[in-house]
Protein backbone atom coordinates (compact mmCIF):
# COMPACT_ATOMS: atom_id res chain seq x y z
CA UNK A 1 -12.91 -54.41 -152.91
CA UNK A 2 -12.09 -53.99 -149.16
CA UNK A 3 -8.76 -53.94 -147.42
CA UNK A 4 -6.68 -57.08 -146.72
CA UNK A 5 -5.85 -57.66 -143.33
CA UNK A 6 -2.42 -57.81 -144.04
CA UNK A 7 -2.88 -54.09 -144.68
CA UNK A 8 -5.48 -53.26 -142.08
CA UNK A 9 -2.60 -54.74 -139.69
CA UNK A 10 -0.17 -52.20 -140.62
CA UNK A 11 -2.45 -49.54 -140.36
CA UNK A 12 -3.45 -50.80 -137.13
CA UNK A 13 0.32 -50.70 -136.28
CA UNK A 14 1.14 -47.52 -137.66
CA UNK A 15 -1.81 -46.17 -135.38
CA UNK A 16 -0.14 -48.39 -132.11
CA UNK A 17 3.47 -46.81 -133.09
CA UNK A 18 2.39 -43.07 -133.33
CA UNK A 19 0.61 -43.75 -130.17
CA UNK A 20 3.85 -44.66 -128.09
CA UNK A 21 5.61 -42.21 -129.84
CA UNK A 22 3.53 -39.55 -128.33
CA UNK A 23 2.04 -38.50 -131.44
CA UNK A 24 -1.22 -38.28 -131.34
CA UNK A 25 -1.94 -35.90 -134.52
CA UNK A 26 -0.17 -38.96 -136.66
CA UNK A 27 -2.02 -41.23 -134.87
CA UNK A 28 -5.49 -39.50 -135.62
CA UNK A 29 -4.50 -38.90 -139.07
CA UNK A 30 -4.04 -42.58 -139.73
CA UNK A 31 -7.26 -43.37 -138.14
CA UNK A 32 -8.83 -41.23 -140.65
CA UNK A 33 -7.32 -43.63 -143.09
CA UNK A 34 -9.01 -46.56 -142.15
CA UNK A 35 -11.94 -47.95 -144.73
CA UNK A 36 -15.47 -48.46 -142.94
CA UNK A 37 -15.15 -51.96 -142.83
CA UNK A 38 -12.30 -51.75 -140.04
CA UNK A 39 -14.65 -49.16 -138.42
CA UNK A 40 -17.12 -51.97 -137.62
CA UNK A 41 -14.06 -53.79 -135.40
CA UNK A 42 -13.71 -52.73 -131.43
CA UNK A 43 -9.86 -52.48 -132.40
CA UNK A 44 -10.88 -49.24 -134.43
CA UNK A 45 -12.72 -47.53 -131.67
CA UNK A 46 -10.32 -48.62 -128.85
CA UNK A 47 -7.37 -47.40 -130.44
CA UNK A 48 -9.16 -43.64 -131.57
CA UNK A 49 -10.66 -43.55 -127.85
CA UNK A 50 -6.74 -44.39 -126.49
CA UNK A 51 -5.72 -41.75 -128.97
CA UNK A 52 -8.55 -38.69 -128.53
CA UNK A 53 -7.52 -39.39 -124.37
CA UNK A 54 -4.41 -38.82 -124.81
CA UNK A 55 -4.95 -35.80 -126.52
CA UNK A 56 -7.48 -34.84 -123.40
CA UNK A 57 -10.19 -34.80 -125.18
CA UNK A 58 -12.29 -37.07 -122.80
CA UNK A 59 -16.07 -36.81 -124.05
CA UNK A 60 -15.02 -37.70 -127.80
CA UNK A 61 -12.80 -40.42 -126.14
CA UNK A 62 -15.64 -41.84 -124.32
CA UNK A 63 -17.83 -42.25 -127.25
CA UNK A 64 -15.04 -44.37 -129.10
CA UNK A 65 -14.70 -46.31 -126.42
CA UNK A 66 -18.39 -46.83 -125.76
CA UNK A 67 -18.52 -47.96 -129.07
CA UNK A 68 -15.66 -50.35 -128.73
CA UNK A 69 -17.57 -52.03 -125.61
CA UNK A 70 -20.69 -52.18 -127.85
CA UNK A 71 -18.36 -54.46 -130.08
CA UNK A 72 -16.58 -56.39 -127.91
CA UNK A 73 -17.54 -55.68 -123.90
CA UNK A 74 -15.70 -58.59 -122.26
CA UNK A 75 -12.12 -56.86 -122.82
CA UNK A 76 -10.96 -55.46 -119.51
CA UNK A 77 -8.78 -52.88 -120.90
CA UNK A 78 -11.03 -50.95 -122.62
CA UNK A 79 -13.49 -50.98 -119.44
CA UNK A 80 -9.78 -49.13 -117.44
CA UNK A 81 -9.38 -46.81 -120.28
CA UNK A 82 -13.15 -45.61 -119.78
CA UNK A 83 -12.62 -45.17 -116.31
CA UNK A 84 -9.36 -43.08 -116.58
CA UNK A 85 -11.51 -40.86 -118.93
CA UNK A 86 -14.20 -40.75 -116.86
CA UNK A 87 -11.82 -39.72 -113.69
CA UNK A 88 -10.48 -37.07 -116.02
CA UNK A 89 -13.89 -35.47 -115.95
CA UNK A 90 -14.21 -35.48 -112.53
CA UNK A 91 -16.96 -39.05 -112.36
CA UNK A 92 -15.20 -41.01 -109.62
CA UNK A 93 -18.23 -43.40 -109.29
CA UNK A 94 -18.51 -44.46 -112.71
CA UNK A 95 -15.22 -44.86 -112.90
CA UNK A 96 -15.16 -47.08 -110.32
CA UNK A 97 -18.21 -48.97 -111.70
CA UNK A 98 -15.79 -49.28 -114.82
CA UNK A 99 -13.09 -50.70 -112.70
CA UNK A 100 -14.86 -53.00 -111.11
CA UNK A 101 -16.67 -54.35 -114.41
CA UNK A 102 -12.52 -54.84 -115.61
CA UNK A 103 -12.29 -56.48 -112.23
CA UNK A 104 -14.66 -59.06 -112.85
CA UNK A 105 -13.28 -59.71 -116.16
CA UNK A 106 -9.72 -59.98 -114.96
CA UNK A 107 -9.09 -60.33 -111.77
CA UNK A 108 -5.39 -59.70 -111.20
CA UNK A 109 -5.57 -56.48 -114.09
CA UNK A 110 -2.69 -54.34 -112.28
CA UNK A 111 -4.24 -51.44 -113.88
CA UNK A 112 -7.76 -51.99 -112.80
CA UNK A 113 -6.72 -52.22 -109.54
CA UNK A 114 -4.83 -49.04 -109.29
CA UNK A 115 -7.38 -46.97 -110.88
CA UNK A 116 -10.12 -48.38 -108.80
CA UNK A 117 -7.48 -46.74 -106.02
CA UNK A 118 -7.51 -43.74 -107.77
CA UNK A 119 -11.52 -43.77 -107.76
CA UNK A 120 -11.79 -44.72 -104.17
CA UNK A 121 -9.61 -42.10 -102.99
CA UNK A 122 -11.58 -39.68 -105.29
CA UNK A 123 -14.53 -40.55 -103.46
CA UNK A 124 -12.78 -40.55 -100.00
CA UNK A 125 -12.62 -44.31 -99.54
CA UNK A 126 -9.19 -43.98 -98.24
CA UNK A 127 -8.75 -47.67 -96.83
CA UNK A 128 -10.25 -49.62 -99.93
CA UNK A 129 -7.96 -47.12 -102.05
CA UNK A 130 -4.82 -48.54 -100.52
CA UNK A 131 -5.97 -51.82 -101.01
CA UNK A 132 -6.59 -51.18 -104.45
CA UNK A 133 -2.95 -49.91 -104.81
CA UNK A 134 -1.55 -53.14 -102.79
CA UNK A 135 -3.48 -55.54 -105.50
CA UNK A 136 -2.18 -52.96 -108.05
CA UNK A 137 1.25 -53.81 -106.75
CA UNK A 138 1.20 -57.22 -105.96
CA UNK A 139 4.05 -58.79 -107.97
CA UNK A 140 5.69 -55.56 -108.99
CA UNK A 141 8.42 -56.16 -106.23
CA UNK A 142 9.01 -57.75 -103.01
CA UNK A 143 8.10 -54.67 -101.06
CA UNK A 144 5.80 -53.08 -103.65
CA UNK A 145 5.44 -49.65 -101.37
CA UNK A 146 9.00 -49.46 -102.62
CA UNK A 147 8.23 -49.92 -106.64
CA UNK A 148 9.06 -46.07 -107.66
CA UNK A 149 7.18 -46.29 -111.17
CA UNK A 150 4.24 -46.97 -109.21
CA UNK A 151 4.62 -44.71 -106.69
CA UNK A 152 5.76 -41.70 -108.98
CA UNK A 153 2.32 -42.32 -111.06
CA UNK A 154 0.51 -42.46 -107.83
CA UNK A 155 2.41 -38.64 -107.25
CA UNK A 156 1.21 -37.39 -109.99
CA UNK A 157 -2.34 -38.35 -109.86
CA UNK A 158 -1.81 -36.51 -106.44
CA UNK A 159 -2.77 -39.35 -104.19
CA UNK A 160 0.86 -39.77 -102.30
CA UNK A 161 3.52 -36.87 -101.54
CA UNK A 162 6.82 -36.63 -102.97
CA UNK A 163 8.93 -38.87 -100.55
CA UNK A 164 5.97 -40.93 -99.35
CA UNK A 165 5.05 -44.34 -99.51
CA UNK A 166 1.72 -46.85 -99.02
CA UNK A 167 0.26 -47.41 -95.38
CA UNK A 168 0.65 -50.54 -94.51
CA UNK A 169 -2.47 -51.87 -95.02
CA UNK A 170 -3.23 -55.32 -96.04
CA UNK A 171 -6.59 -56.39 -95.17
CA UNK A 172 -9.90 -55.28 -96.57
């Protein structure tokens, strides 16, 4: 007899709640929980790829998340957490590639567009990267150079300096 999906939800939100708890051990653990017939749904390998990233274990990550695209492909945010991976170990291009697929799935994905920056300045494509951040921005705040939990992410990723903001740039 297999799971209901009343249950399957809960385990699917246990796994969601130990993820923004930072516990990523819990999180794995619950995986390991699931029957096989959940293992055939993308939600399965999305959440273990979010999961085995987080714990920076990007190869293993990739392969869940591979696997979720072979289930369900069209679903933009699985497409940005590939390419964060796959910046992680140092593949700008396909990262990119990964961005832009998200890109063409949803075009306003605020996330997409600010790893595609993160790509592009990788790769040294300084003006397209700043682009990238602006339609990362756009809608965060009337002067989205300003928005700090944008720019501290975009510190720590190394692409601005403490203090700094955006170039103006707003053409392609």
């Amino acid at each position: 007899m297999g799971i209901s999906d009343v249950a399957l939800d809960h385990l699917y939100d246990g796994v969601a709640c130990r993820l923004a708890a930072q516990d990523y051990g819990g999180a794995l653990a619950l995986l390991d929980t699931f029957p096989t017939e959940a293992r055939a749904e993308y939600a399965f390998w999305y959440l273990q790829g979010e999961v085995l990233a987080n714990q920076g274990q990007y190869d293993q990550a990739l392969d869940s998340l591979d696997r979720a695209l072979a289930l369900h492909g069209n679903m933009a945010d699985i497409w940005v957490a590939k390419a964060v991976c796959l910046l992680h170990l140092s593949q700008p291009q396909s990262a990119l590639r990964c961005c832009e697929h998200a890109l063409k799935l949803q075009p306003h994905h605020a996330q997409a567009w600010l790893f595609h920056g993160v790509a592009s300045h990788r790769l040294g494509h300084y003006h397209q990267a700043y682009t990238s951040y602006r339609h990362a921005l756009r809608g965060q705040s009337p002067r989205p150079q300003h928005h700090p939990k944008w720019l501290v992410y975009l510190q720590q990723w190394g692409i601005l300096s403490k203090g700094s903001s955006l170039p103006d740039v707003d053409h392609f």
